[in-house]
C-alpha atoms as a PDB file:
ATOM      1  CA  UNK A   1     -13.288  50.791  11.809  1.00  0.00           C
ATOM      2  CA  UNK A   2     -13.990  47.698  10.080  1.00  0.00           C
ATOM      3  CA  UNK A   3     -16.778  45.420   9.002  1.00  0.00           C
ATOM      4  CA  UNK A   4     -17.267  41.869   8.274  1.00  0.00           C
ATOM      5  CA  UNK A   5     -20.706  39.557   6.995  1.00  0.00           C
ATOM      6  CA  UNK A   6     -20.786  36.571   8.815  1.00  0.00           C
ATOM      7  CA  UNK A   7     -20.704  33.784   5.898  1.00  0.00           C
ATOM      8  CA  UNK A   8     -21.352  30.423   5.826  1.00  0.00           C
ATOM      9  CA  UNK A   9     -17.757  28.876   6.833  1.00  0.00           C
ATOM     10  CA  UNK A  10     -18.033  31.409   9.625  1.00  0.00           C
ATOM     11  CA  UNK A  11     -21.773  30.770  11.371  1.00  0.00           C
ATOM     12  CA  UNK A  12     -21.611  29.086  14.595  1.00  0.00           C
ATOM     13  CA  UNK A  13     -18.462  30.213  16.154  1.00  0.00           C
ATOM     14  CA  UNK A  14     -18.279  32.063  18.918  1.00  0.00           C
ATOM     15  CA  UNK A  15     -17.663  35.846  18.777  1.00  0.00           C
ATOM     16  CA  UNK A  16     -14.209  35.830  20.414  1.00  0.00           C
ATOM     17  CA  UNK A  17     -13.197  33.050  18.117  1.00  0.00           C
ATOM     18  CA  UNK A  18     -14.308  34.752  14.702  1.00  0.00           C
ATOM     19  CA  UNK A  19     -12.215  37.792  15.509  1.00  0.00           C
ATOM     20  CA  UNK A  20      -9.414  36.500  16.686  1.00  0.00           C
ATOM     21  CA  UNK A  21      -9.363  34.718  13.206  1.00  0.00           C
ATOM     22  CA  UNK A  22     -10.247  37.240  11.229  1.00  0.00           C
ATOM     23  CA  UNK A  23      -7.606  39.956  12.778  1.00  0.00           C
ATOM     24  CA  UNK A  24      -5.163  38.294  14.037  1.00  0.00           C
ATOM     25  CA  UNK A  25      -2.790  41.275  15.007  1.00  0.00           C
ATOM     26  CA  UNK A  26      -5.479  42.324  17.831  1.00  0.00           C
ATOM     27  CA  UNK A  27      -3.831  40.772  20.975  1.00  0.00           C
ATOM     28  CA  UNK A  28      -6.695  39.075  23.403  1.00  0.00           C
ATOM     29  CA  UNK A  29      -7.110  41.377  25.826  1.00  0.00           C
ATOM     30  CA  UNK A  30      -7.413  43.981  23.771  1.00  0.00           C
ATOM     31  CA  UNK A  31     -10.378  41.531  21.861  1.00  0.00           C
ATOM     32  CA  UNK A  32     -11.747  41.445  25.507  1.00  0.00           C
ATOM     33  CA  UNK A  33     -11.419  44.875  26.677  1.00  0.00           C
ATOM     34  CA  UNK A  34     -13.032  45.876  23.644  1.00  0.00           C
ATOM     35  CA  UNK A  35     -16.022  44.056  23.554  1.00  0.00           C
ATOM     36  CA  UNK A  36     -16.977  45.064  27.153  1.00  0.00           C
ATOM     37  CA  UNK A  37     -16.058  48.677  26.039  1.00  0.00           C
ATOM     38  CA  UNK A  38     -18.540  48.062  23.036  1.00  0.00           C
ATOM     39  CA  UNK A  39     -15.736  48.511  20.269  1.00  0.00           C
ATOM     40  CA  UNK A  40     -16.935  45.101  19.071  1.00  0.00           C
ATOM     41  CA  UNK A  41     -20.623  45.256  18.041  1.00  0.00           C
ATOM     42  CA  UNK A  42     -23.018  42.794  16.538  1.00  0.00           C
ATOM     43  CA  UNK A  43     -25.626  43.973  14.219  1.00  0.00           C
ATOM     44  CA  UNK A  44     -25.417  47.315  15.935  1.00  0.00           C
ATOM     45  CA  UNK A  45     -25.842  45.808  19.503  1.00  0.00           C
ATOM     46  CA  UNK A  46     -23.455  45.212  22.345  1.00  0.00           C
ATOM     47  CA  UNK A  47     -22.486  41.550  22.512  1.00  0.00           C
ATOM     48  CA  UNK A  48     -20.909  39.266  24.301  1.00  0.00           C
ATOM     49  CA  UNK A  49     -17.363  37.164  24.275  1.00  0.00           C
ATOM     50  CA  UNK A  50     -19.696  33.983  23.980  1.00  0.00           C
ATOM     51  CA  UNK A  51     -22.137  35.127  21.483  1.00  0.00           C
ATOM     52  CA  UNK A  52     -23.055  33.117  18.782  1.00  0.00           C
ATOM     53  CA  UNK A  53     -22.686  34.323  15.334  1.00  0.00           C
ATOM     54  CA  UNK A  54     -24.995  33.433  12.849  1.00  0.00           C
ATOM     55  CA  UNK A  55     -25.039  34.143   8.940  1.00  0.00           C
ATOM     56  CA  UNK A  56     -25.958  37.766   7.333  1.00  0.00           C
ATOM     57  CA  UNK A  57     -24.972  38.963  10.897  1.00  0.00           C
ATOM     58  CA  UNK A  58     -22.322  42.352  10.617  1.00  0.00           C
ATOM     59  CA  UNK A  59     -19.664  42.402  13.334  1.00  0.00           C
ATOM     60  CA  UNK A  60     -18.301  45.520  13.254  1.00  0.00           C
ATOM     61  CA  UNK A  61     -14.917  46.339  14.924  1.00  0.00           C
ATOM     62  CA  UNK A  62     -14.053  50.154  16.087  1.00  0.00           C
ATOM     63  CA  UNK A  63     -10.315  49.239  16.423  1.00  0.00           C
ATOM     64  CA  UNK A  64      -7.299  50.713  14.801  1.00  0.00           C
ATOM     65  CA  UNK A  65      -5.965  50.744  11.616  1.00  0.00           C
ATOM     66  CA  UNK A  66      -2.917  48.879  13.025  1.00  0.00           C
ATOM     67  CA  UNK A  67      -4.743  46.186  13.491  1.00  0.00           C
ATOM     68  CA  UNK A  68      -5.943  45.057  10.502  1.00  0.00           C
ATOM     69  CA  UNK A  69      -3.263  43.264   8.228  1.00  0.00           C
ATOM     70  CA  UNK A  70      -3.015  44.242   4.533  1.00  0.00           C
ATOM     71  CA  UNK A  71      -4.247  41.464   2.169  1.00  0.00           C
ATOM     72  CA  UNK A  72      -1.187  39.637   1.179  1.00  0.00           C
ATOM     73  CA  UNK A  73       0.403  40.166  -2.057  1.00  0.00           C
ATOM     74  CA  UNK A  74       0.735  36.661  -2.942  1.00  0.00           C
ATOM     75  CA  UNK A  75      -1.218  34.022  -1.185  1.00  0.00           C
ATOM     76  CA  UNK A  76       0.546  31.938   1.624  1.00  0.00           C
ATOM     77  CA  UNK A  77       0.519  28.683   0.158  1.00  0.00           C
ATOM     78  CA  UNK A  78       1.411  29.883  -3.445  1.00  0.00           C
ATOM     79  CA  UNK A  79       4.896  28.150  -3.232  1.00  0.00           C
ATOM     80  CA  UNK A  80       3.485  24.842  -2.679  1.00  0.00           C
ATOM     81  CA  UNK A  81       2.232  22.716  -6.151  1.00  0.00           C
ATOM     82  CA  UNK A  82      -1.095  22.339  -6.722  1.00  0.00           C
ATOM     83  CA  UNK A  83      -0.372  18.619  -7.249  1.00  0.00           C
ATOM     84  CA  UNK A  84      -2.642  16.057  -4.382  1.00  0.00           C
ATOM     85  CA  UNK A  85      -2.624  12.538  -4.661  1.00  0.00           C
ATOM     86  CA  UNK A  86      -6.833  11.964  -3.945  1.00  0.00           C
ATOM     87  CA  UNK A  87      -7.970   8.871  -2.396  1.00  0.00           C
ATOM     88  CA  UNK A  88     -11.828  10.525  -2.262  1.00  0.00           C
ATOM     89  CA  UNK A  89     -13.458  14.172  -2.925  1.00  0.00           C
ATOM     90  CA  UNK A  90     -16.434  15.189  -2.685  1.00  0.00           C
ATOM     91  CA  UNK A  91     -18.398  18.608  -1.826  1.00  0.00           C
ATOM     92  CA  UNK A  92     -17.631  18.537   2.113  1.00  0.00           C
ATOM     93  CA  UNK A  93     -14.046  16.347   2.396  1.00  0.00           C
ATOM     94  CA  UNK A  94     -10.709  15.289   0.337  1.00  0.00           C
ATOM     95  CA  UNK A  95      -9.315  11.972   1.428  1.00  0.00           C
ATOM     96  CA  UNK A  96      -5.842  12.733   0.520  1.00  0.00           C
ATOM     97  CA  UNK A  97      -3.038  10.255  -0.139  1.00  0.00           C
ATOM     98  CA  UNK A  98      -0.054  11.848   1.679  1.00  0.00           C
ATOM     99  CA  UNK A  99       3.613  10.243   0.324  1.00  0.00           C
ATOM    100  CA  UNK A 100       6.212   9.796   3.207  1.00  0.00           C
ATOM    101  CA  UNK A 101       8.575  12.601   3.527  1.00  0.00           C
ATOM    102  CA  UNK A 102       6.261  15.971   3.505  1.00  0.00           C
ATOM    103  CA  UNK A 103       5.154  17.206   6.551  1.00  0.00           C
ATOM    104  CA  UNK A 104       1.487  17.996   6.636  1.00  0.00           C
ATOM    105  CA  UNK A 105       1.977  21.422   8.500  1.00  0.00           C
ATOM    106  CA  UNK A 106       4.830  23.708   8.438  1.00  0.00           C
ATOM    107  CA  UNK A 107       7.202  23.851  11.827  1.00  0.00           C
ATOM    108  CA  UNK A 108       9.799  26.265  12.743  1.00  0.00           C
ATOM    109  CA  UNK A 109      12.074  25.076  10.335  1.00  0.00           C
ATOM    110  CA  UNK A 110      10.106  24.448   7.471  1.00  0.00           C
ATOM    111  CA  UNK A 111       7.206  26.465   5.811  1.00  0.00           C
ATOM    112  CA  UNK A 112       6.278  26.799   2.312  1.00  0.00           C
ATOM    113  CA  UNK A 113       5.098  23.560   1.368  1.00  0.00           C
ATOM    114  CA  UNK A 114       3.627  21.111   3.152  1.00  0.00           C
ATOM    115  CA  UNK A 115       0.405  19.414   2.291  1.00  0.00           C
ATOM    116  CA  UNK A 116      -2.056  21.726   3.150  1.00  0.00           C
ATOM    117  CA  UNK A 117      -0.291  23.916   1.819  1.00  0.00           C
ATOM    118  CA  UNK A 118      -0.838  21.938  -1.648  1.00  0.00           C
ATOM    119  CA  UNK A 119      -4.335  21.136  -0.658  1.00  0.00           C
ATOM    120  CA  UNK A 120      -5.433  24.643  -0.306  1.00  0.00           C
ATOM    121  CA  UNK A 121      -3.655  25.586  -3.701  1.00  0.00           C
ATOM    122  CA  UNK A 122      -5.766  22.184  -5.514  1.00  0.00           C
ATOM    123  CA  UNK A 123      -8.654  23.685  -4.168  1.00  0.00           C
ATOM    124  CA  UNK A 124      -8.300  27.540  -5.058  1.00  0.00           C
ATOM    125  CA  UNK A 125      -7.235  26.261  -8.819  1.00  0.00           C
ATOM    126  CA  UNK A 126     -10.520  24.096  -8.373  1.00  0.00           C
ATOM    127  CA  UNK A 127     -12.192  27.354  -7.563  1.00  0.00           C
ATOM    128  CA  UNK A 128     -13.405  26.074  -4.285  1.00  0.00           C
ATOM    129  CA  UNK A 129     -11.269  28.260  -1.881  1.00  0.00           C
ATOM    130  CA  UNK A 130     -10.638  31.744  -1.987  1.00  0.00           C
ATOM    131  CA  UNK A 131      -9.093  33.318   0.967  1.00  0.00           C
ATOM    132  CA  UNK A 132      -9.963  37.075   0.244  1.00  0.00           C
ATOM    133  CA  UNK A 133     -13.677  35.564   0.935  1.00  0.00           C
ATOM    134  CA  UNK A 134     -13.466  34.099   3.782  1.00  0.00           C
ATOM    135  CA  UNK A 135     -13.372  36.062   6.702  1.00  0.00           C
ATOM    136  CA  UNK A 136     -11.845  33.263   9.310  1.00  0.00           C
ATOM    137  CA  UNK A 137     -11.906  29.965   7.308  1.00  0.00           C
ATOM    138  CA  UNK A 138      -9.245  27.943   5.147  1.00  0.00           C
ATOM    139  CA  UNK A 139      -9.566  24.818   4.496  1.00  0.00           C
ATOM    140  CA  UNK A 140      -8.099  22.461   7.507  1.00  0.00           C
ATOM    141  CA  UNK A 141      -6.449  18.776   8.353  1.00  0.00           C
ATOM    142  CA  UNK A 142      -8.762  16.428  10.986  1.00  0.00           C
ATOM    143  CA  UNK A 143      -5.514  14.311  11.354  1.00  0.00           C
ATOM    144  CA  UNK A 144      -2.435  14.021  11.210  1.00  0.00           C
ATOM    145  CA  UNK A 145       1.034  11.552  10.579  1.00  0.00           C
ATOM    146  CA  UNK A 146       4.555  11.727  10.735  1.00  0.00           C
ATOM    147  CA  UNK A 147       6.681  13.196   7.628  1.00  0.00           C
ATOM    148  CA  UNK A 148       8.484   9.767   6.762  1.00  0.00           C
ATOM    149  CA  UNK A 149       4.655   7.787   7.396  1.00  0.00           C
ATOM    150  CA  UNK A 150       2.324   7.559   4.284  1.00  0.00           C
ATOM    151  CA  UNK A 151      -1.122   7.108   4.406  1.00  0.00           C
ATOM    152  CA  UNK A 152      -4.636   8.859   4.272  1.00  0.00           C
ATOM    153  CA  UNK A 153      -4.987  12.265   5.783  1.00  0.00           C
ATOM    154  CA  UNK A 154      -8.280  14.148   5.922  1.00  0.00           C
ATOM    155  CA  UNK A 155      -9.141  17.602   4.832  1.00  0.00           C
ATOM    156  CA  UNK A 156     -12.343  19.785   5.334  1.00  0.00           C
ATOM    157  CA  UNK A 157     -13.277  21.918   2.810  1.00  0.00           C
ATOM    158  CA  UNK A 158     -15.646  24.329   5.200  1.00  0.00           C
ATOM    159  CA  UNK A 159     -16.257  24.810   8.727  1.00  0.00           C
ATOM    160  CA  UNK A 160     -19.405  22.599   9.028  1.00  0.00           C
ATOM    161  CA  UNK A 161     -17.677  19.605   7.865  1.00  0.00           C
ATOM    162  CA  UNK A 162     -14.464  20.732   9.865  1.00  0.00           C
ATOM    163  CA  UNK A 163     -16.776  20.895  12.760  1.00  0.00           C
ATOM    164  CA  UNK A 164     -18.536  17.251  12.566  1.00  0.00           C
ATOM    165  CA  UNK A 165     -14.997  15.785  11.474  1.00  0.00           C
ATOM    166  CA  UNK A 166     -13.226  16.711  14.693  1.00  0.00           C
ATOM    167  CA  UNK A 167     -15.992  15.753  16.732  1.00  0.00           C
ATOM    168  CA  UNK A 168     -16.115  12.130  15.315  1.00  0.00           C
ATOM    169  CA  UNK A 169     -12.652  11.907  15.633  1.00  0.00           C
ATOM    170  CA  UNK A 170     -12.618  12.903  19.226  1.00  0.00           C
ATOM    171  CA  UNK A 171     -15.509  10.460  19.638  1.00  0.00           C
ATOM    172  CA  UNK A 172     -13.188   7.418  18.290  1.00  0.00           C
ATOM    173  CA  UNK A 173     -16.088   7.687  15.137  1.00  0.00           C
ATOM    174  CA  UNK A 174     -13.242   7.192  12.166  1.00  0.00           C
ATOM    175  CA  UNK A 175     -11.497   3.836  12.296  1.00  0.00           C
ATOM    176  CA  UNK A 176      -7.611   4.375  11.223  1.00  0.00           C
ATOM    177  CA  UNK A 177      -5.826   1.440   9.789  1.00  0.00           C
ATOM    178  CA  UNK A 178      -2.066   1.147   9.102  1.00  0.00           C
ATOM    179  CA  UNK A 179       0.290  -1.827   7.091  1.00  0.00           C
ATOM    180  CA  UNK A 180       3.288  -2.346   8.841  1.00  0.00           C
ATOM    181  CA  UNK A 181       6.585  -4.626   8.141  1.00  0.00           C
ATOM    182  CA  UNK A 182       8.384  -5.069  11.840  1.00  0.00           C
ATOM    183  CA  UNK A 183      11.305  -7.286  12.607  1.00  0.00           C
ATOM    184  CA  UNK A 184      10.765 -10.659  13.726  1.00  0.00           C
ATOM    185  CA  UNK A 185       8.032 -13.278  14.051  1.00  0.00           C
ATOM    186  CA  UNK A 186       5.090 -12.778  16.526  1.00  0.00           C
ATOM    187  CA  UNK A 187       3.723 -15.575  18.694  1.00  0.00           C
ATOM    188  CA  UNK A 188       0.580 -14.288  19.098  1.00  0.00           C
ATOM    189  CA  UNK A 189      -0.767 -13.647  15.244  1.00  0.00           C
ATOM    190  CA  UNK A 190      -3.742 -11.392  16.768  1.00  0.00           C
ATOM    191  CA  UNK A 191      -3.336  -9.104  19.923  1.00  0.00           C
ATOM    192  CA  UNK A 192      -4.648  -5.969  21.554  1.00  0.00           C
ATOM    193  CA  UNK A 193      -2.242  -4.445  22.911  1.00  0.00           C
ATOM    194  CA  UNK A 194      -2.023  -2.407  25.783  1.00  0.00           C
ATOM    195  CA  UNK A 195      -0.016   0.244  27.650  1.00  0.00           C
ATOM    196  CA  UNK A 196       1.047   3.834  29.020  1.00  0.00           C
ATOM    197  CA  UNK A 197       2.910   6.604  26.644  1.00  0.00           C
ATOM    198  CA  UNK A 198       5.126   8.976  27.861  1.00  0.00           C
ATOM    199  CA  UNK A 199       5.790  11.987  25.800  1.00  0.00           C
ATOM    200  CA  UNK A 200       9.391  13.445  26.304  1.00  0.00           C
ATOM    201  CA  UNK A 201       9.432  16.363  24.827  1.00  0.00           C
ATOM    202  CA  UNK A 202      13.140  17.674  24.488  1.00  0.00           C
ATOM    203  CA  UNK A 203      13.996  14.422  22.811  1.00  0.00           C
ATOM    204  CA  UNK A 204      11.236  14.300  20.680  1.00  0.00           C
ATOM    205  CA  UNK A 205      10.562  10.678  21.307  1.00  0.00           C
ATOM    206  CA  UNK A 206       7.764   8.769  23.245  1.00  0.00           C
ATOM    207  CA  UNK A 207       8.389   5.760  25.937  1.00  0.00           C
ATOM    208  CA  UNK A 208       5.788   2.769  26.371  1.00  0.00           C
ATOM    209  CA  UNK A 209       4.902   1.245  30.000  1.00  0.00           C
ATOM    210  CA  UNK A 210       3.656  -1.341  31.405  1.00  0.00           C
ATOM    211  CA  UNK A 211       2.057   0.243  34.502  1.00  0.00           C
ATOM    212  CA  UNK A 212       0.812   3.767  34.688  1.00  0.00           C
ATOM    213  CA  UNK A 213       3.556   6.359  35.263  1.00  0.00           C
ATOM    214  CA  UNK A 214       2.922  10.283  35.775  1.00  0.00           C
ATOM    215  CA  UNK A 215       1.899  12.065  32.675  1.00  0.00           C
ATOM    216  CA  UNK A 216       1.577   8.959  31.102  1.00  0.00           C
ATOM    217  CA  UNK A 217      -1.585   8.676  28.641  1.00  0.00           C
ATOM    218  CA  UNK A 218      -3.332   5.504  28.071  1.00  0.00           C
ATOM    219  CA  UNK A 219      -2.402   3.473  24.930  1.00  0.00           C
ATOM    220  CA  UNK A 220      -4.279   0.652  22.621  1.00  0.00           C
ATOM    221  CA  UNK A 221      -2.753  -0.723  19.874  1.00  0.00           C
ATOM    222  CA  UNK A 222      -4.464  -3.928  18.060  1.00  0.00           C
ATOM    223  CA  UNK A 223      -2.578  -5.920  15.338  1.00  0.00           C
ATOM    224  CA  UNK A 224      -2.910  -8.776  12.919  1.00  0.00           C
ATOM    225  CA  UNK A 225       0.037 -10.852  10.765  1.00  0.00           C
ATOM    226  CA  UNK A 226      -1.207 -11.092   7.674  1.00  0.00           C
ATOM    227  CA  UNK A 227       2.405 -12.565   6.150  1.00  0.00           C
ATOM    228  CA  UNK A 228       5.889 -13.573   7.147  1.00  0.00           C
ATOM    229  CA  UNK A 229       8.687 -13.587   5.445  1.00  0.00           C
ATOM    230  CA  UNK A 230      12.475 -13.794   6.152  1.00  0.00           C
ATOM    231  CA  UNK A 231      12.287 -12.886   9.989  1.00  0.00           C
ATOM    232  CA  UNK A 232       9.808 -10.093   9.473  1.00  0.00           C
ATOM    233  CA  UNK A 233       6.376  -9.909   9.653  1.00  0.00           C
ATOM    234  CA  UNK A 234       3.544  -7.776   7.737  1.00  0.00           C
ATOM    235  CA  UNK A 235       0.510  -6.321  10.041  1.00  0.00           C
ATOM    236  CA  UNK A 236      -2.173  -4.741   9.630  1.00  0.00           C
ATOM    237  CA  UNK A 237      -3.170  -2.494  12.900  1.00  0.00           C
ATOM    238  CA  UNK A 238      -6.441  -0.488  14.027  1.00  0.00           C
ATOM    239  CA  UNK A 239      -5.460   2.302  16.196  1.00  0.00           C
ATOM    240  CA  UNK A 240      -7.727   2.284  19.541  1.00  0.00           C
ATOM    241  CA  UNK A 241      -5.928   5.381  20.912  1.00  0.00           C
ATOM    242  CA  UNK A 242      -4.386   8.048  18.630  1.00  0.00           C
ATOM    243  CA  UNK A 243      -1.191   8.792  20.656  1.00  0.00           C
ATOM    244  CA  UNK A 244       2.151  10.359  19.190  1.00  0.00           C
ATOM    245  CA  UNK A 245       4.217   7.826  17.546  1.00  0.00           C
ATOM    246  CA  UNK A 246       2.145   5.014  19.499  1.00  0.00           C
ATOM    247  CA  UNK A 247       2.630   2.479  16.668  1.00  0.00           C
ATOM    248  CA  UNK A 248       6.497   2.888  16.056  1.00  0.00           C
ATOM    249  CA  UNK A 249       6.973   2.650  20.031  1.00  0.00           C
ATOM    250  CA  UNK A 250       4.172   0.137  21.508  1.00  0.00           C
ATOM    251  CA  UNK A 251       5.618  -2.010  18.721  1.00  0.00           C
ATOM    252  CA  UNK A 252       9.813  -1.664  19.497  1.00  0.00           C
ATOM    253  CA  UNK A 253       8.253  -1.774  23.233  1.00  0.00           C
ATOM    254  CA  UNK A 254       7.424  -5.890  22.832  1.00  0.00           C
ATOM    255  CA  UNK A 255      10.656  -6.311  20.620  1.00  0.00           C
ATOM    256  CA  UNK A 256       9.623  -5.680  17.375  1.00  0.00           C
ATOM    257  CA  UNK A 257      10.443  -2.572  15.867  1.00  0.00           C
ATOM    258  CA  UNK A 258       9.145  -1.202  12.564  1.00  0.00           C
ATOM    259  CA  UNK A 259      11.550  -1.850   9.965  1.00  0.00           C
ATOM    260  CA  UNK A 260      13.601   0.851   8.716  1.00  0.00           C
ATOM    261  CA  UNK A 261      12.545   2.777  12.338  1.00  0.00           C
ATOM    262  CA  UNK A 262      15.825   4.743  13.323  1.00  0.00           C
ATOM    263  CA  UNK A 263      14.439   6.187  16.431  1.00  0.00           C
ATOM    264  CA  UNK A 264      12.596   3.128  18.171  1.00  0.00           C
ATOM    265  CA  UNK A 265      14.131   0.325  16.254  1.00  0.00           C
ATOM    266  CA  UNK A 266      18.313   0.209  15.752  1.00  0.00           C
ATOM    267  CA  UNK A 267      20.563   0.496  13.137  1.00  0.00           C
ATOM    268  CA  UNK A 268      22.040  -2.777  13.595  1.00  0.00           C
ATOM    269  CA  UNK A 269      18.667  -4.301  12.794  1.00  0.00           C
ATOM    270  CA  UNK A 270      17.691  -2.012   9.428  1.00  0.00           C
ATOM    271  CA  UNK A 271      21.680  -2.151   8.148  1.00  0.00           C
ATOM    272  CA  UNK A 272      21.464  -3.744   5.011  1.00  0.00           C
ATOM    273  CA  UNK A 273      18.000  -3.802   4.319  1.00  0.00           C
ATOM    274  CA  UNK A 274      17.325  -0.930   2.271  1.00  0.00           C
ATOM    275  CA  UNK A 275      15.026   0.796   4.407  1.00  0.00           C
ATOM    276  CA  UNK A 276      15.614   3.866   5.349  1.00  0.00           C
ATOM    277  CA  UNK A 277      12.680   5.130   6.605  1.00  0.00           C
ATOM    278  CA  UNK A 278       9.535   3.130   8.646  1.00  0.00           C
ATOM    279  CA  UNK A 279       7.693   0.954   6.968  1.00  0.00           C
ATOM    280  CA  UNK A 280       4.335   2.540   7.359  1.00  0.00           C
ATOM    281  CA  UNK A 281       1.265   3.488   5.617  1.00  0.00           C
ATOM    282  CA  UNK A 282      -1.841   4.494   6.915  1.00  0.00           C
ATOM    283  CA  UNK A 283      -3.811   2.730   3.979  1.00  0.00           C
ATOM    284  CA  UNK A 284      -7.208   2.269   5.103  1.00  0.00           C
ATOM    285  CA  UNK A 285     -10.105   4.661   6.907  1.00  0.00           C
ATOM    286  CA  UNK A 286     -13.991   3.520   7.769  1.00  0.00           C
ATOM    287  CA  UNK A 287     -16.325   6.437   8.790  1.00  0.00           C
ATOM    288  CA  UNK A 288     -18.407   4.299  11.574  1.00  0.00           C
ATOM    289  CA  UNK A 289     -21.229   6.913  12.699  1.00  0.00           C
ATOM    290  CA  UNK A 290     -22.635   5.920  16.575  1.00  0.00           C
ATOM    291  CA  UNK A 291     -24.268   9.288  16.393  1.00  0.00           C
ATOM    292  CA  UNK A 292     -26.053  11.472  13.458  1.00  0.00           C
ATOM    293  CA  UNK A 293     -23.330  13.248  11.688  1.00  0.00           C
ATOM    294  CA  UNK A 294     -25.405  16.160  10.112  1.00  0.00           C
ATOM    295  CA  UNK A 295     -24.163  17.267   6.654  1.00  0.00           C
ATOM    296  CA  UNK A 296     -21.649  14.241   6.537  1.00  0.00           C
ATOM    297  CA  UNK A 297     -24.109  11.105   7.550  1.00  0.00           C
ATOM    298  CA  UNK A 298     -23.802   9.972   4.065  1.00  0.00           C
ATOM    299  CA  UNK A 299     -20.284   8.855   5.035  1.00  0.00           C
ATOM    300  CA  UNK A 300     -21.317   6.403   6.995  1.00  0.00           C
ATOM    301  CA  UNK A 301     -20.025   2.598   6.870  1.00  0.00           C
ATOM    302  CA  UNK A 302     -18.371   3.734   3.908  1.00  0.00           C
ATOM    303  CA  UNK A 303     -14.314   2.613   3.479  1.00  0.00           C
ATOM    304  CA  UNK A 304     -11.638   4.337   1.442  1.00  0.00           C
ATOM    305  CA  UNK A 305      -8.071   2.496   0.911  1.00  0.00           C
ATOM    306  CA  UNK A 306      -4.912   2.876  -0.571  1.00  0.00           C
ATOM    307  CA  UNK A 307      -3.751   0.115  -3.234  1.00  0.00           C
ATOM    308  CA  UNK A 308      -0.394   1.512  -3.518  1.00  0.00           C
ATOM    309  CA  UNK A 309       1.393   1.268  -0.499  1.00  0.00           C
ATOM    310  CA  UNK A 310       5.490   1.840  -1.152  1.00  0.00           C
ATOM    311  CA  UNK A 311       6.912  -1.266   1.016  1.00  0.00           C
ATOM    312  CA  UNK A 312       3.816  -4.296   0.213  1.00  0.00           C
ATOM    313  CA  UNK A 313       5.243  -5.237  -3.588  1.00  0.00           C
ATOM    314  CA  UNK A 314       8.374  -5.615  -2.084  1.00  0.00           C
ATOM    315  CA  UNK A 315       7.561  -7.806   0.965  1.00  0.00           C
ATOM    316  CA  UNK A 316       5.528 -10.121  -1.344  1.00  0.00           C
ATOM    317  CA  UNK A 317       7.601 -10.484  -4.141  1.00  0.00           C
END
């Protein structure tokens, strides 16, 4: 038998959700069986899969031992350095500045240190995060970019901010904006663009259409030159749609790739140029509020931006 408090990071979510956080050896229909059974109690009472937990409430589990992990001997994201490159911080968020070449979560091949793996580890030196008291929450990533694309990347730092975060984003709420250098000079110098993606999954690469094809998702991509210089040009572009590599490939889909792209550009193009890797930052965010965002309204209308961006010295000079 075990027992946890509801805490802050933890009020709100749904019974089935909390536990299969908090023990996450119990497989789900065991979760299920045993909360119709009443193995899973709340405050003493039977519950139910949907009930709301609120704080000071006691869940108490009447499981087996096997179920409940050991506290780790060292924590997870111990490996990673405590080192984060912060565009903004305060009591709710971290705007973080993420350098191209570290993923932001592990995969199958790579674990250890990523960058929220090195956010979490800034924040328990900070004192701010200490897994052996939370019950179900660690600090989390709202968004996300490619390993070899820089740019801002935002982190909650407890579940109510996590919560109003992901809704904005759903709700198109946070405007993303990227620089770009991509081969060749564009006729129109301002342009929505827009199209269908295709996600192929075994080869790990998108495809851009014209006309709507089957599983295709809806694409909108808007761009502005803001230089040229020796058949390429430098863009800045708002993301309307959020979409898998949708710059890299709605770009290379009207004949100008990214420079330095390898998987929707060509390596006849980038030979010689010294890129070896796309040219692509995700430099600027604005929080742009349609609807009260609770704890985080003071965001609003307010802009955060990267000055150093790897490739823009270069291209000017």
């Amino acid at each position: 038998m075990k027992q946890f408090t509801v805490k802050d990071n933890d009020a709100g979510q749904r019974l089935d959700k909390f536990v299969t956080k908090a023990v996450p050896l119990l497989p789900k229909s065991l979760l299920y069986k045993s909360i119709r059974l009443k193995r899973i109690k709340v405050n003493g009472k039977r519950c139910e899969i949907s009930t709301r937990l609120q704080k000071g409430d006691l869940v108490e589990l009447y499981l087996k031992d096997e179920f409940f992990a050991p506290a780790p001997k060292k924590l997870p994201f111990s490996a990673a350095p405590a080192k984060v490159s912060v565009v903004y911080e305060d009591e709710n968020i971290l705007l973080a500045d993420k350098k191209p070449g570290l993923l932001v979560h592990s995969d199958d091949k790579e674990y250890g240190d990523t960058l929220i793996d090195r956010i979490q580890h800034y924040l328990y030196d900070k004192g701010e995060y200490d897994p052996e008291k939370e019950n179900s929450f660690a600090p989390a990533l709202v968004n996300r970019i490619d390993r070899n694309t820089g740019g801002i990347v935002i982190a909650a730092k407890n579940a109510a901010a996590l919560r109003v975060l992901n809704e904005k984003m759903k709700e198109r709420e946070l405007k993303k904006y990227y620089l770009c250098i991509v081969h060749g000079i564009l006729k129109k110098k301002e342009a929505t663009l827009e199209g269908y993606l295709h996600k192929d999954a075994d080869k790990n690469k998108v495809f851009v259409y014209r006309h709507p094809v089957e599983g295709g998702r809806t694409i909108r991509t808007r761009y502005r030159v803001l230089r040229e210089k020796n058949g390429l040009s430098l863009l800045e572009i708002e993301l309307l749609t959020g979409r898998t590599h949708q710059i890299r490939a709605h770009m290379a889909s009207i004949g100008h790739p990214l420079l330095g792209d390898g998987k929707y550009g060509t390596n006849a193009l980038n030979k010689g140029t010294g890129y070896h890797k796309q040219a692509l930052y995700s430099y600027k965010l604005t929080f742009a509020f349609d609807k009260d965002a609770g704890p985080l309204q003071y965001l609003d209308k307010k802009t955060f931006e990267v000055k150093d961006v790897w490739f823009l010295r270069e291209f000017e000079e």
